[in-house]
C-alpha atoms as a PDB file:
ATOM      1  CA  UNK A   1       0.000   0.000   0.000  1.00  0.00           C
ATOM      2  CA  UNK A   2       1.827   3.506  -1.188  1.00  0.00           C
ATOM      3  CA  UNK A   3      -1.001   5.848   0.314  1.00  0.00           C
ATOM      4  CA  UNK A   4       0.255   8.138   3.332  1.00  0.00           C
ATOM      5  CA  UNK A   5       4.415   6.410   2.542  1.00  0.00           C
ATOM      6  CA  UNK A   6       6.954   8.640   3.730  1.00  0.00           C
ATOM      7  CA  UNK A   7      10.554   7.851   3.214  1.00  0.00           C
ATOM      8  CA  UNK A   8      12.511   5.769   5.766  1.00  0.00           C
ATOM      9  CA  UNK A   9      14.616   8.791   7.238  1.00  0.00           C
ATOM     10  CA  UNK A  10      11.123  10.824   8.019  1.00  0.00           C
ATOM     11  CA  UNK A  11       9.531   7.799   9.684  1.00  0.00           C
ATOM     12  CA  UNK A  12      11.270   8.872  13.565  1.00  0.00           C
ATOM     13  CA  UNK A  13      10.317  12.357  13.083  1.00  0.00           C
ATOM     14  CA  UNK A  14       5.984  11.524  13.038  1.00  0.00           C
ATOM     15  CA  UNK A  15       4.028  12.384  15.496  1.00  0.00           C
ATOM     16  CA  UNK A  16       1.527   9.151  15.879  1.00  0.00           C
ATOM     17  CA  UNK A  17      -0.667  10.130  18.831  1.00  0.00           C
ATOM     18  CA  UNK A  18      -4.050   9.988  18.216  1.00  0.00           C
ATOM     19  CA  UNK A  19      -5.818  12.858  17.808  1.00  0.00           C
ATOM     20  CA  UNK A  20      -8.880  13.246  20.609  1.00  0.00           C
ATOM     21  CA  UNK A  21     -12.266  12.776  19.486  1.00  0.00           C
ATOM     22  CA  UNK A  22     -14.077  14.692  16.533  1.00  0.00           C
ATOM     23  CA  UNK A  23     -16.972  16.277  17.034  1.00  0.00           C
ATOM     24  CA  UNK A  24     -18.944  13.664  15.177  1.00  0.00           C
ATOM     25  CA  UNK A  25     -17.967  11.190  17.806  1.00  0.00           C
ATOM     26  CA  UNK A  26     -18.860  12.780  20.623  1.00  0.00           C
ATOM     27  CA  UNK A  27     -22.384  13.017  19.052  1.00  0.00           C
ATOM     28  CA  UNK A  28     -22.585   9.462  18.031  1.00  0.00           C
ATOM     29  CA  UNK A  29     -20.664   7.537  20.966  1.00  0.00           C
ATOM     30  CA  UNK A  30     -23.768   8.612  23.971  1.00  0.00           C
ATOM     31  CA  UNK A  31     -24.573   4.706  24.783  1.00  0.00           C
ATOM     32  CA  UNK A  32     -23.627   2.393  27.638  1.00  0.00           C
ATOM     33  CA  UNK A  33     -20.743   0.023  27.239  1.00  0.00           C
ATOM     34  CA  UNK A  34     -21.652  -3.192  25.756  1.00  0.00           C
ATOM     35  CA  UNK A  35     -21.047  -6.749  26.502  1.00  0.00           C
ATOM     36  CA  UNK A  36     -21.211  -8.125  22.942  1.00  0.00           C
ATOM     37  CA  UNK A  37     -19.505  -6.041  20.453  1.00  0.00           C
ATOM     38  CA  UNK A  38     -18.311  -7.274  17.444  1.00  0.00           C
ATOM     39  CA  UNK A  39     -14.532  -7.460  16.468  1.00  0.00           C
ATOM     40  CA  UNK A  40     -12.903  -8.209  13.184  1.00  0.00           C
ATOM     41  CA  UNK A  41      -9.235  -7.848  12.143  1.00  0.00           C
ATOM     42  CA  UNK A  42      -7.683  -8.834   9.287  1.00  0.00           C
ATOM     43  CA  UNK A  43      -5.683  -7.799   5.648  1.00  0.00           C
ATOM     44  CA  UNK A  44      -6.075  -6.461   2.526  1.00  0.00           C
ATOM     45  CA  UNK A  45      -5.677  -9.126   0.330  1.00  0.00           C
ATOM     46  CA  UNK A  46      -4.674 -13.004   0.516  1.00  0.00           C
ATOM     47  CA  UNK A  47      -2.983 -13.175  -2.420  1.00  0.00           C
ATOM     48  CA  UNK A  48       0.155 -12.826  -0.855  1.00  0.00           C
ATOM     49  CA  UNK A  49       3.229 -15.481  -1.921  1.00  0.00           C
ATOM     50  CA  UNK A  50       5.127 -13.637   0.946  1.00  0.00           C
ATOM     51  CA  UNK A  51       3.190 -15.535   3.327  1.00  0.00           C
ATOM     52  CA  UNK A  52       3.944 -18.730   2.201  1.00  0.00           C
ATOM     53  CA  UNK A  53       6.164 -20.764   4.747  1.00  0.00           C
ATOM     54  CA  UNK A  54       4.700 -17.277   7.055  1.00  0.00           C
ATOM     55  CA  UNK A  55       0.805 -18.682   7.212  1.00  0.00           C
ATOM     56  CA  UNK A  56       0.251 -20.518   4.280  1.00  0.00           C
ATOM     57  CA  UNK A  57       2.169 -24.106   4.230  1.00  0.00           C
ATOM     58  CA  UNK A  58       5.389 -25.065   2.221  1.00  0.00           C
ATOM     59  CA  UNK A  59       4.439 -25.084  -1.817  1.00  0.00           C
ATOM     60  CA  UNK A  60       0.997 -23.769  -0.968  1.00  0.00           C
ATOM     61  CA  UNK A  61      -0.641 -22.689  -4.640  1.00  0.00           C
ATOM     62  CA  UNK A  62      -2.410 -19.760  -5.732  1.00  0.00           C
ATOM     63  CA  UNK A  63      -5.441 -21.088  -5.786  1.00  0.00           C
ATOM     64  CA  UNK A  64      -5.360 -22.599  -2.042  1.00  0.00           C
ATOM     65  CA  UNK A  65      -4.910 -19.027  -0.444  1.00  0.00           C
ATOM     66  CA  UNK A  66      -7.518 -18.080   0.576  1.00  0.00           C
ATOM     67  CA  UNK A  67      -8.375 -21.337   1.913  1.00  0.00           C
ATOM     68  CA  UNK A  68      -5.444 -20.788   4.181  1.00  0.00           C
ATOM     69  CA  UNK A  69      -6.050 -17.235   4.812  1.00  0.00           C
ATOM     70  CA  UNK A  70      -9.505 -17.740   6.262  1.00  0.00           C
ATOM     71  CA  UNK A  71      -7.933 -20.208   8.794  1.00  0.00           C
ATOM     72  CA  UNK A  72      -6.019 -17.153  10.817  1.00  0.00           C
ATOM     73  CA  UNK A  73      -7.989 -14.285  10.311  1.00  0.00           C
ATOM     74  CA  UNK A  74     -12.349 -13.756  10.406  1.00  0.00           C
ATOM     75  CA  UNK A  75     -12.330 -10.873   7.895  1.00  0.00           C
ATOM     76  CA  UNK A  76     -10.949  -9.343   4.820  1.00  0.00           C
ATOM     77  CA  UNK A  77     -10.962  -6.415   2.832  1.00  0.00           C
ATOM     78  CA  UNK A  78     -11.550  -6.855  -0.385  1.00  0.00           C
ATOM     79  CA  UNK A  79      -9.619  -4.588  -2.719  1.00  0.00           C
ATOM     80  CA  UNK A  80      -9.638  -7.210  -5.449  1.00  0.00           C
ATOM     81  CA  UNK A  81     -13.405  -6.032  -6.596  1.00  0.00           C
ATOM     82  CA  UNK A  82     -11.999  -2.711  -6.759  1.00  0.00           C
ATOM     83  CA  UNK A  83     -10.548  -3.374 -10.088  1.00  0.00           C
ATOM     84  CA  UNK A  84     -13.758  -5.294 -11.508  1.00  0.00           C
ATOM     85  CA  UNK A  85     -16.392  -7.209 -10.514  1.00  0.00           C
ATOM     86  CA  UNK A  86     -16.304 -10.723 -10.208  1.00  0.00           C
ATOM     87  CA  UNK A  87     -18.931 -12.923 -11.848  1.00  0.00           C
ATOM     88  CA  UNK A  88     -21.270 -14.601  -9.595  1.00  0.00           C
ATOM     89  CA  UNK A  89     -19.877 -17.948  -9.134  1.00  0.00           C
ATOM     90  CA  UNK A  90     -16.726 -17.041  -8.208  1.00  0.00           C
ATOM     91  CA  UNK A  91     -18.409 -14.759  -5.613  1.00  0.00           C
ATOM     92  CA  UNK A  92     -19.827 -18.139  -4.488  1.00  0.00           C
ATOM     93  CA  UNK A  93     -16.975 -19.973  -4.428  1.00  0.00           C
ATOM     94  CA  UNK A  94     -15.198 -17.684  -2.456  1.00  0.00           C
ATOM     95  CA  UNK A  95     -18.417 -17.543  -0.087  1.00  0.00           C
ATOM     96  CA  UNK A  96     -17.966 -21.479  -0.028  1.00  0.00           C
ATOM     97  CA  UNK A  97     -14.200 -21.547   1.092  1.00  0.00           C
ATOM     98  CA  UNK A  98     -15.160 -19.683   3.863  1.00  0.00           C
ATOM     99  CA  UNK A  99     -17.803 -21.780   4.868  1.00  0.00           C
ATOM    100  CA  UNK A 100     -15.751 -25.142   4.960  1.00  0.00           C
ATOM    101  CA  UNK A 101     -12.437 -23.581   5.882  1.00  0.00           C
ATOM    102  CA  UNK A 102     -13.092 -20.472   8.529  1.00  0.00           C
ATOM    103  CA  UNK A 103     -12.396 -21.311  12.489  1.00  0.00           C
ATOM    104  CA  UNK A 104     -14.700 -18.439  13.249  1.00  0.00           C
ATOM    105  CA  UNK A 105     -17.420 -16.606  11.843  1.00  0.00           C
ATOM    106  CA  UNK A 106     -15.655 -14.680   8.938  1.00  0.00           C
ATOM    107  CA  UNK A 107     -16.821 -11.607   6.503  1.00  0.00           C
ATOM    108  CA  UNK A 108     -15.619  -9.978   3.156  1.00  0.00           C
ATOM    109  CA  UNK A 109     -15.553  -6.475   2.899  1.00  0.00           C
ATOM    110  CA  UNK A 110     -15.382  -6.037  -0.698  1.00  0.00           C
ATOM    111  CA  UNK A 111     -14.621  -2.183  -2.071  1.00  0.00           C
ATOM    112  CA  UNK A 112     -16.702  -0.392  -4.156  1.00  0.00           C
ATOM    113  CA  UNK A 113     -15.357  -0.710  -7.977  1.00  0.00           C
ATOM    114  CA  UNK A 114     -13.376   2.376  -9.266  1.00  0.00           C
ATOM    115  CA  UNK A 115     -15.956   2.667 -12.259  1.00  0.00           C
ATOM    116  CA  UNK A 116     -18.339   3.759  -9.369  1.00  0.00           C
ATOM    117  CA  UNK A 117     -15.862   5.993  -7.180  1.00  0.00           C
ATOM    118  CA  UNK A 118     -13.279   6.874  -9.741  1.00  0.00           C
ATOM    119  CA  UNK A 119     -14.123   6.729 -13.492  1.00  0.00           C
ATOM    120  CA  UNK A 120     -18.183   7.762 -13.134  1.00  0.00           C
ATOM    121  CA  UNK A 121     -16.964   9.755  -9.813  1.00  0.00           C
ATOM    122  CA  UNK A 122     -20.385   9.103  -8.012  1.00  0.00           C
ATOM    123  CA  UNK A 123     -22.335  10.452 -11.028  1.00  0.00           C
ATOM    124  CA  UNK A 124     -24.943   8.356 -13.116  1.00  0.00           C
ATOM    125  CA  UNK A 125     -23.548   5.069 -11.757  1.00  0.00           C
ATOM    126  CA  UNK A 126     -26.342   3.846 -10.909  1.00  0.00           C
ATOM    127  CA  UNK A 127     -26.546   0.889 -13.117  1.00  0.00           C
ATOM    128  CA  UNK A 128     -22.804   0.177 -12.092  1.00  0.00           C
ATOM    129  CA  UNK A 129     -24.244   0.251  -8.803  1.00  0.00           C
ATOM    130  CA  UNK A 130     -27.205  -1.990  -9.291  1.00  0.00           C
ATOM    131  CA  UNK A 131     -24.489  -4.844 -10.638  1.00  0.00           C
ATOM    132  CA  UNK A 132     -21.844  -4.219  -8.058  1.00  0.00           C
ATOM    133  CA  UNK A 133     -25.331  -4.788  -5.410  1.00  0.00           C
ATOM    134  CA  UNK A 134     -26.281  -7.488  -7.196  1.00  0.00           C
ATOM    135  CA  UNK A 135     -23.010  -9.179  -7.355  1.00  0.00           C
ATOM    136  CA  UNK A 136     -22.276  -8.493  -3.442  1.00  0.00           C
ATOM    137  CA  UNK A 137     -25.898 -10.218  -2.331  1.00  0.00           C
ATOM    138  CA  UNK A 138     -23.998 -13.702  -3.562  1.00  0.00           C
ATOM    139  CA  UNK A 139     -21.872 -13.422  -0.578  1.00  0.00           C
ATOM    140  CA  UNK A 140     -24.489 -13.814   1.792  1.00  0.00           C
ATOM    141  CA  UNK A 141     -24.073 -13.926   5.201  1.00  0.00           C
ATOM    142  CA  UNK A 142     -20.334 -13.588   4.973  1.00  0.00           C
ATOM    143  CA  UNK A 143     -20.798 -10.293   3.252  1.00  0.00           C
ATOM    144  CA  UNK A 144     -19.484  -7.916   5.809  1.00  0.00           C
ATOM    145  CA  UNK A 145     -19.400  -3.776   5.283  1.00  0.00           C
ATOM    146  CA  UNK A 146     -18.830  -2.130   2.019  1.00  0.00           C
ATOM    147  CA  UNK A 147     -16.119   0.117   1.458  1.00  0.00           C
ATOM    148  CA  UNK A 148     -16.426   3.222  -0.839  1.00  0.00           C
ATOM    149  CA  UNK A 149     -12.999   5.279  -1.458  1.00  0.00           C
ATOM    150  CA  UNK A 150     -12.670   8.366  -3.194  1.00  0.00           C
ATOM    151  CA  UNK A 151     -10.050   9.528  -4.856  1.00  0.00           C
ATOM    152  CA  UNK A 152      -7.605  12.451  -3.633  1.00  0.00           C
ATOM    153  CA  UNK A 153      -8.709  14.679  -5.931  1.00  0.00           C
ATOM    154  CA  UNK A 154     -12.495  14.057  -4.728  1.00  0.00           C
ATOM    155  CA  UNK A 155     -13.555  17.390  -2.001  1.00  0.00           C
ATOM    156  CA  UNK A 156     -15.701  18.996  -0.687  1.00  0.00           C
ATOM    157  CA  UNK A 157     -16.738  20.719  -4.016  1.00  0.00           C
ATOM    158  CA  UNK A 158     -18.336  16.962  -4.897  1.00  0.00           C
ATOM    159  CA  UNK A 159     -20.559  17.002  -1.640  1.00  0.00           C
ATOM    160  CA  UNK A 160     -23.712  17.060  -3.629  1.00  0.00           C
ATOM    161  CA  UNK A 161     -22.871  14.008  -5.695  1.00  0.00           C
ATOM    162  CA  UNK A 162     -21.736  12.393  -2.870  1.00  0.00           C
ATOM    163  CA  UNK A 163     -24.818  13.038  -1.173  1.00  0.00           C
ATOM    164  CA  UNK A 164     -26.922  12.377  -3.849  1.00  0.00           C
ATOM    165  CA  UNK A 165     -25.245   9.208  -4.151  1.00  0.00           C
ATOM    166  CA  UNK A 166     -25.461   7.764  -0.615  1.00  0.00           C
ATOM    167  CA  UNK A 167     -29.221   9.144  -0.611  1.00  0.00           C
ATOM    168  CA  UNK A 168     -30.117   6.228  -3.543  1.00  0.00           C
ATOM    169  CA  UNK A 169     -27.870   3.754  -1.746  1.00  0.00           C
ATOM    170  CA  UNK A 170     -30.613   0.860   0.081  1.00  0.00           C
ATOM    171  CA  UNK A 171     -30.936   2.190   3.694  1.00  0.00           C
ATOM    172  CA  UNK A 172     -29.974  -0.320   5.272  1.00  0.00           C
ATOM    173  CA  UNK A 173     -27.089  -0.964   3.130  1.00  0.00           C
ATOM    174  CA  UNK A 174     -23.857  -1.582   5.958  1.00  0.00           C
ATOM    175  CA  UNK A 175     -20.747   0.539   4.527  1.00  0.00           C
ATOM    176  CA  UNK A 176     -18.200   2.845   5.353  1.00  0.00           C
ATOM    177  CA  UNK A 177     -16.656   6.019   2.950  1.00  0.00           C
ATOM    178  CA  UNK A 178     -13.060   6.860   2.977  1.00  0.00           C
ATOM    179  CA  UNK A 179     -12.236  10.406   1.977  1.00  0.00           C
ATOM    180  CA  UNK A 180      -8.814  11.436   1.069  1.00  0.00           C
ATOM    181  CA  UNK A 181      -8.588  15.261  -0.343  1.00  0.00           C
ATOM    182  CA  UNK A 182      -7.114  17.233   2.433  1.00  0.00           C
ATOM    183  CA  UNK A 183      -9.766  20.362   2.430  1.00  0.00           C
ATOM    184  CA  UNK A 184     -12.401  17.312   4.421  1.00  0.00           C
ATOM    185  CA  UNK A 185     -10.598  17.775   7.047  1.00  0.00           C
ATOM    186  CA  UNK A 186      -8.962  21.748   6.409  1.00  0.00           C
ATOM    187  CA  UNK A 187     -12.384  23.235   5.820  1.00  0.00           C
ATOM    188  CA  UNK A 188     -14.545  23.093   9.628  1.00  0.00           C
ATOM    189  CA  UNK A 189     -17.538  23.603   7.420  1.00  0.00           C
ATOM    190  CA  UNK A 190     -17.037  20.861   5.274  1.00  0.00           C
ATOM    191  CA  UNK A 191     -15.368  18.482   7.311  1.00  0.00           C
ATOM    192  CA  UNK A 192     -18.805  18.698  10.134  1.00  0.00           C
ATOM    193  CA  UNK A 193     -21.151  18.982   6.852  1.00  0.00           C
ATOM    194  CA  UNK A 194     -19.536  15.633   5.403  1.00  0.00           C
ATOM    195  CA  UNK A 195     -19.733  13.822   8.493  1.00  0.00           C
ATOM    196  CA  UNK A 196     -23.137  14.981   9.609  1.00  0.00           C
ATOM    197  CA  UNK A 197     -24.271  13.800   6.213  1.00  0.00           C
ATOM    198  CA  UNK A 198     -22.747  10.050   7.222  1.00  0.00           C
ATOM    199  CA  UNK A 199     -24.342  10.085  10.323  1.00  0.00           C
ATOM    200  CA  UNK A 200     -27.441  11.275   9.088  1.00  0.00           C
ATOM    201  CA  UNK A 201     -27.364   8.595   6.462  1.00  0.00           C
ATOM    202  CA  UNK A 202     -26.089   5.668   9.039  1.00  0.00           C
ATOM    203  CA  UNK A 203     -23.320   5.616   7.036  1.00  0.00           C
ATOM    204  CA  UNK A 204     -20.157   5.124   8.463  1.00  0.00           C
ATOM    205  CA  UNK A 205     -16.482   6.712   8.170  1.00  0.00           C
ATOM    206  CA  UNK A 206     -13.271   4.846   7.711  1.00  0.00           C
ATOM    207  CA  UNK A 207     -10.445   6.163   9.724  1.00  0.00           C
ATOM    208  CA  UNK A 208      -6.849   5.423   7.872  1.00  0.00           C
ATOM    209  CA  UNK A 209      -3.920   5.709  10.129  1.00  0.00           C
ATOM    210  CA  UNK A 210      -0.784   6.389   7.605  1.00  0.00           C
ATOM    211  CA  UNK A 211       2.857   8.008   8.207  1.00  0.00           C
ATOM    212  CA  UNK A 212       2.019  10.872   5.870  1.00  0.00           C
ATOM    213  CA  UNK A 213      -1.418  11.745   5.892  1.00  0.00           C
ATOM    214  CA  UNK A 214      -2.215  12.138   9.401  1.00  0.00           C
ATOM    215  CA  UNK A 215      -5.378  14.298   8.407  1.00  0.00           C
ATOM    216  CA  UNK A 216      -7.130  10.990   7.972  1.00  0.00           C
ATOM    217  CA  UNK A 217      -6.494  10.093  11.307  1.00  0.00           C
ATOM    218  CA  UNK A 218     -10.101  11.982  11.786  1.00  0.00           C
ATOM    219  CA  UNK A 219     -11.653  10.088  14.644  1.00  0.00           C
ATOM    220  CA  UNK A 220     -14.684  10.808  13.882  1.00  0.00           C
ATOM    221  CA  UNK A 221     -17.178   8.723  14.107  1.00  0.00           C
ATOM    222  CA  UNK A 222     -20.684   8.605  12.007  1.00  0.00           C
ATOM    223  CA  UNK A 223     -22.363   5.688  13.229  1.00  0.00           C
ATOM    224  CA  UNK A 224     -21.508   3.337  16.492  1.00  0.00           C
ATOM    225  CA  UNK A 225     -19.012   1.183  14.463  1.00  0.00           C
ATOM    226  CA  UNK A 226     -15.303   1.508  13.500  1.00  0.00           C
ATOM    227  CA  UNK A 227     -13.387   1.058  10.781  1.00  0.00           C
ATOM    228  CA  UNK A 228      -9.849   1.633  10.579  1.00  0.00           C
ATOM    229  CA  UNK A 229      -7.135   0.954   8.267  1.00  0.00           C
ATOM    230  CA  UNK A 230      -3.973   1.182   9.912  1.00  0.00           C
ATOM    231  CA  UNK A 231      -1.176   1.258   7.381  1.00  0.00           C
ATOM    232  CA  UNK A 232       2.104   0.445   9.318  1.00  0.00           C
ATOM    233  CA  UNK A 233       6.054   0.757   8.547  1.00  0.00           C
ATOM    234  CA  UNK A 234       6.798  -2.844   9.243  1.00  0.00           C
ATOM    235  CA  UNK A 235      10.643  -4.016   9.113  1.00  0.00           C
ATOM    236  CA  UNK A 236      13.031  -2.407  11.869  1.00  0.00           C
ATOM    237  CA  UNK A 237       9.931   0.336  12.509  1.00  0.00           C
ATOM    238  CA  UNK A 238       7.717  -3.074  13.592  1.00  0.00           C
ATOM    239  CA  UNK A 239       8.143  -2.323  17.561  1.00  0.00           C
ATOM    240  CA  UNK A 240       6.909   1.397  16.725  1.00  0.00           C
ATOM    241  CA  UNK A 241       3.885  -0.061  15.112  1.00  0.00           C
ATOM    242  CA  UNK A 242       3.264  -2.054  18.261  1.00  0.00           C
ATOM    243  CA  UNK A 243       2.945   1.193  19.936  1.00  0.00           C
ATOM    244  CA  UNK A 244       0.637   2.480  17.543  1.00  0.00           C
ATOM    245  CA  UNK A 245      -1.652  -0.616  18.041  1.00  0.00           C
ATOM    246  CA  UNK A 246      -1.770  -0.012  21.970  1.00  0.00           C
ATOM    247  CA  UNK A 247      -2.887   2.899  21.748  1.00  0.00           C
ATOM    248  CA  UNK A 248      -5.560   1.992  19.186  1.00  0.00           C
ATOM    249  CA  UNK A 249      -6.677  -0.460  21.744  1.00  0.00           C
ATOM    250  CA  UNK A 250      -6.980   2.176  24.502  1.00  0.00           C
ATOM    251  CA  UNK A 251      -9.078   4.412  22.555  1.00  0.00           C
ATOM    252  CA  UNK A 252     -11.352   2.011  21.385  1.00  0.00           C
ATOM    253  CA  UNK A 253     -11.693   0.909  25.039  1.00  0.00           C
ATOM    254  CA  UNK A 254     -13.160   4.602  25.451  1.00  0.00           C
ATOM    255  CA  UNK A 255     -14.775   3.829  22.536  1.00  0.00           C
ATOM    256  CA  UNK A 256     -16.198   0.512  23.853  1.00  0.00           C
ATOM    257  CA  UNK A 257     -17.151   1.985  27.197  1.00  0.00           C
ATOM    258  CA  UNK A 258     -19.611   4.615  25.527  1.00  0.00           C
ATOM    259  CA  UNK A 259     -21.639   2.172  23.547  1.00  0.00           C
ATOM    260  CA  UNK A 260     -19.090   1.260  19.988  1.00  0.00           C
ATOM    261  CA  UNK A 261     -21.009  -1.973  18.582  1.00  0.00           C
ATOM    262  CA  UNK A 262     -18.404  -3.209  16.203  1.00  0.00           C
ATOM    263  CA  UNK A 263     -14.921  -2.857  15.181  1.00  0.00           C
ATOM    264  CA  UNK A 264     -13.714  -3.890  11.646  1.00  0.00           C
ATOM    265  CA  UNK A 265      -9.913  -3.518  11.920  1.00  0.00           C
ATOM    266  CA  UNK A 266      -7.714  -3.727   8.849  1.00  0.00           C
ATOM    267  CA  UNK A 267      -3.840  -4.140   8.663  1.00  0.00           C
ATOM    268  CA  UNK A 268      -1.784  -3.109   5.773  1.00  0.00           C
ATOM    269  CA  UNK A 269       2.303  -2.385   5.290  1.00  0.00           C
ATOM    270  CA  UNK A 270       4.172  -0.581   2.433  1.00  0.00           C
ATOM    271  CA  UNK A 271       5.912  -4.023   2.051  1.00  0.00           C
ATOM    272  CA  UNK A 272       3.210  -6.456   3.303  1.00  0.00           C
ATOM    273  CA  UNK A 273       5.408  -9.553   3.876  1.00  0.00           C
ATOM    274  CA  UNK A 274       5.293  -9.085   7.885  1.00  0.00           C
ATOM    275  CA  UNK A 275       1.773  -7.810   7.557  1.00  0.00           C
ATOM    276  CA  UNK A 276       0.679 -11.467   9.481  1.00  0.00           C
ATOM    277  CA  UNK A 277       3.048 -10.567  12.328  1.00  0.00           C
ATOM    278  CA  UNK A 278       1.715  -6.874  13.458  1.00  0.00           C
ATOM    279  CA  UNK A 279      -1.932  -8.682  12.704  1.00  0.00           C
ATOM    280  CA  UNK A 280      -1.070 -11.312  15.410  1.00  0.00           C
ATOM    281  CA  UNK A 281      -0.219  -8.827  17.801  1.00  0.00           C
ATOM    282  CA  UNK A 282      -3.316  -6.654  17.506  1.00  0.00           C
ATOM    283  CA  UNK A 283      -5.175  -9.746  18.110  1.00  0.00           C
ATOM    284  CA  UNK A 284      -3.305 -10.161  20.774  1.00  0.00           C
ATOM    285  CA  UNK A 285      -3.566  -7.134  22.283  1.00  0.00           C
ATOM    286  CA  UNK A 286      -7.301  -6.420  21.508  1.00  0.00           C
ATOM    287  CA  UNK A 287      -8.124  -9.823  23.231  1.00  0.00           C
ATOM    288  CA  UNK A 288      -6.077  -8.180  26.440  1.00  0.00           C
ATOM    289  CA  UNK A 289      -7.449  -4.988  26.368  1.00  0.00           C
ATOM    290  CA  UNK A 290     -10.735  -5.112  24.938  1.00  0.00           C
ATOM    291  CA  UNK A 291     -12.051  -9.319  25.515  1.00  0.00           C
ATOM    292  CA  UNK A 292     -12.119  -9.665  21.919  1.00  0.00           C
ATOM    293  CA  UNK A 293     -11.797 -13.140  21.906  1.00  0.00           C
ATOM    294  CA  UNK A 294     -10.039 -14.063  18.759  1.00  0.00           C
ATOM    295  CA  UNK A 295      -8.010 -17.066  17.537  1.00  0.00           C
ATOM    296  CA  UNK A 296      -4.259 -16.474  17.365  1.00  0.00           C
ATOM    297  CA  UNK A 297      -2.560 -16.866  14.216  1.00  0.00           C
ATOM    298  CA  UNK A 298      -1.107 -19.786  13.713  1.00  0.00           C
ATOM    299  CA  UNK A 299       2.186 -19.374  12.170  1.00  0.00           C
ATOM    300  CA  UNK A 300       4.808 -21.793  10.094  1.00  0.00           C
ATOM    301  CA  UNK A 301       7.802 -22.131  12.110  1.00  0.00           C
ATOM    302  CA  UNK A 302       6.654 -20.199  15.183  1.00  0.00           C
ATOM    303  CA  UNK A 303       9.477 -20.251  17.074  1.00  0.00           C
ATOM    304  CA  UNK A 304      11.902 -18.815  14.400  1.00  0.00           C
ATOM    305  CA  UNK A 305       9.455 -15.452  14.045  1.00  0.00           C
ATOM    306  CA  UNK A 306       9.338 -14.682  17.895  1.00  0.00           C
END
C-alpha cells in the first residue's frame, strides 16, 4: 500500500498520537458500554506469496490461499473487486471456502469498484451500482461492510454528488466512505457537513492511520461502528507499530465503554510480507485490552518469528 508512505529517514520524526475525538464522535458515541460487540481484524488481500512458509504451508498454490487465509484471520478487505467485478460464481466460491475452511465466523468487505468511485466519480452510476449490489448479495451472510474510497482529488466541491449518491444507496445498506482530499478535514464547514451527512445517512467513516497523511487520522465517528485501516512501517519500525496498536486499543476501550457496537480492523504495510506478524499482535492485544476473543494466528515455524 503507497497511500500516506513517507521515506525511511522521516519515519522517527511523526508524530503518531491519536488525535482526541471529533466532534462527530462525541455526538454518536452517547450509549452504555456493551457486553457483545463485534470485532474483526484482518488484511487487505490473501494473495500474498510472501506468506507462504509465514501462514500458508510449504508449496501452498495460488489457488489454495484463501483457503489458508480464512484459517487465521475472520475478515478481509476486499480490494480485489476494486478493479472489476467478479462474476457470480466465483463470488460463491469464495463464499464457499469460507464456509468449509473459517475457524470463526468470517466476513468480506469487498470495495466499491473504481468505475463507481473513480471513473463515473459518483455520477450516473447507478446501473454500475445496481451490478456491483447485485453481485455483493452472492456473498451472503459472509458479506461484511462495504467500502467506498474516493479519490484524492475528490472534495468537498463533490458534496452534492456524494450526497446524492449515498441518498439512492438501500438504507440499510452496511458501509463505510473513505475520503482522502485534504480540504475534508482543512475546511470546519465541510469536514462537520460531510460527516453529519454520514451520520445522518447511518453511514459510516473509515479512519486510515498512515505516516504521511495524518489528516485521515479523523476520529470521527458517524455511526456506532469503527473502521480503521492502519497502514504500518513494518521491518526495523515493527516495535513502533506495536505502539501504535496499543494505543488503538486504549481508545477504542473509550470507545467501547460509551456504547461502539463493532470494530472492523484492517492491517496493511508498504511491504506487506510481515503484515501477518503486526496482525497477530493486535489480536493479541485487543483480546487483552478489549475481551475480543479471537483465535491467534497460527504461524509456520513459530518459534523462528518470535
Amino acid at each position: 500500500m503507497e497511500f500516506g508512505k513517507v521515506l525511511e529517514n522521516e519515519i522517527n520524526t511523526i508524530d503518531f498520537t491519536l488525535p482526541a475525538d471529533g466532534e462527530q464522535t462525541l455526538l454518536t458515541l452517547k450509549g452504555k458500554k456493551r457486553t457483545d460487540t463485534n470485532f474483526y481484524i484482518g488484511c487487505a488481500k490473501w494473495g500474498r506469496k510472501e506468506w507462504i512458509n509465514l501462514i500458508y504451508p510449504p508449496k501452498t498454490k495460488e489457488k489454495d490461499f484463501l483457503m489458508h487465509y480464512v484459517k487465521h484471520f475472520n475478515t478481509i478487505e476486499l480490494n480485489a473487486i476494486f478493479y472489476g467485478i467478479p462474476k457470480a460464481e466465483q463470488i460463491v466460491k469464495w463464499k464457499e471456502i469460507a464456509e468449509h475452511y473459517a475457524k470463526q465466523d468470517f466476513l468480506f468487505c469487498p470495495k466499491f469498484t473504481q468505475n463507481i468511485t473513480h471513473i463515473k466519480r459518483l455520477v450516473n452510476a447507478q446501473p454500475e451500482t445496481d451490478l456491483y449490489l447485485q453481485a455483493i448479495h452472492n456473498f451472503g451472510k459472509y458479506l461484511g461492510p462495504c467500502f467506498l474510497q474516493l479519490s484524492d482529488n475528490f472534495g468537498p466541491k463533490n458534496f452534492d454528488a456524494l450526497k446524492n449518491y449515498l441518498t439512492l444507496l438501500p438504507v440499510d445498506l452496511n458501509m463505510f466512505v473513505e475520503v482522502r482530499h485534504t480540504d475534508w478535514f482543512k475546511d470546519g464547514k465541510a469536514r462537520k457537513d460531510l460527516f453529519a451527512l454520514l451520520a445522518s445517512l447511518n453511514k459510516g467513516a473509515v479512519i486510515t492511520d498512515a505516516s504521511g497523511r495524518r489528516d485521515c487520522v479523523h476520529m470521527e465517528l458517524s455511526t456506532p461502528k469503527a473502521f480503521i485501516r492502519f497502514v504500518g512501517n513494518g521491518g526495523k519500525y515493527l516495535d513502533s507499530d506495536k505502539k501504535r496498536v496499543d494505543e488503538w486499543a486504549m481508545r477504542l476501550k473509550s470507545w467501547l465503554d460509551r456504547g461502539l457496537e463493532d470494530v472492523y480492523f484492517f492491517l496493511h504495510q508498504h511491504d506487506e510480507k510481515d503484515t501477518p506478524i503486526i496482525a497477530d499482535y493486535t489480536i493479541e492485544v485487543f483480546n487483552k485490552e478489549l475481551g475480543a476473543g479471537l483465535k491467534r494466528i497460527n504461524f509456520i515455524n513459530n518459534a523462528e518469528l518470535f
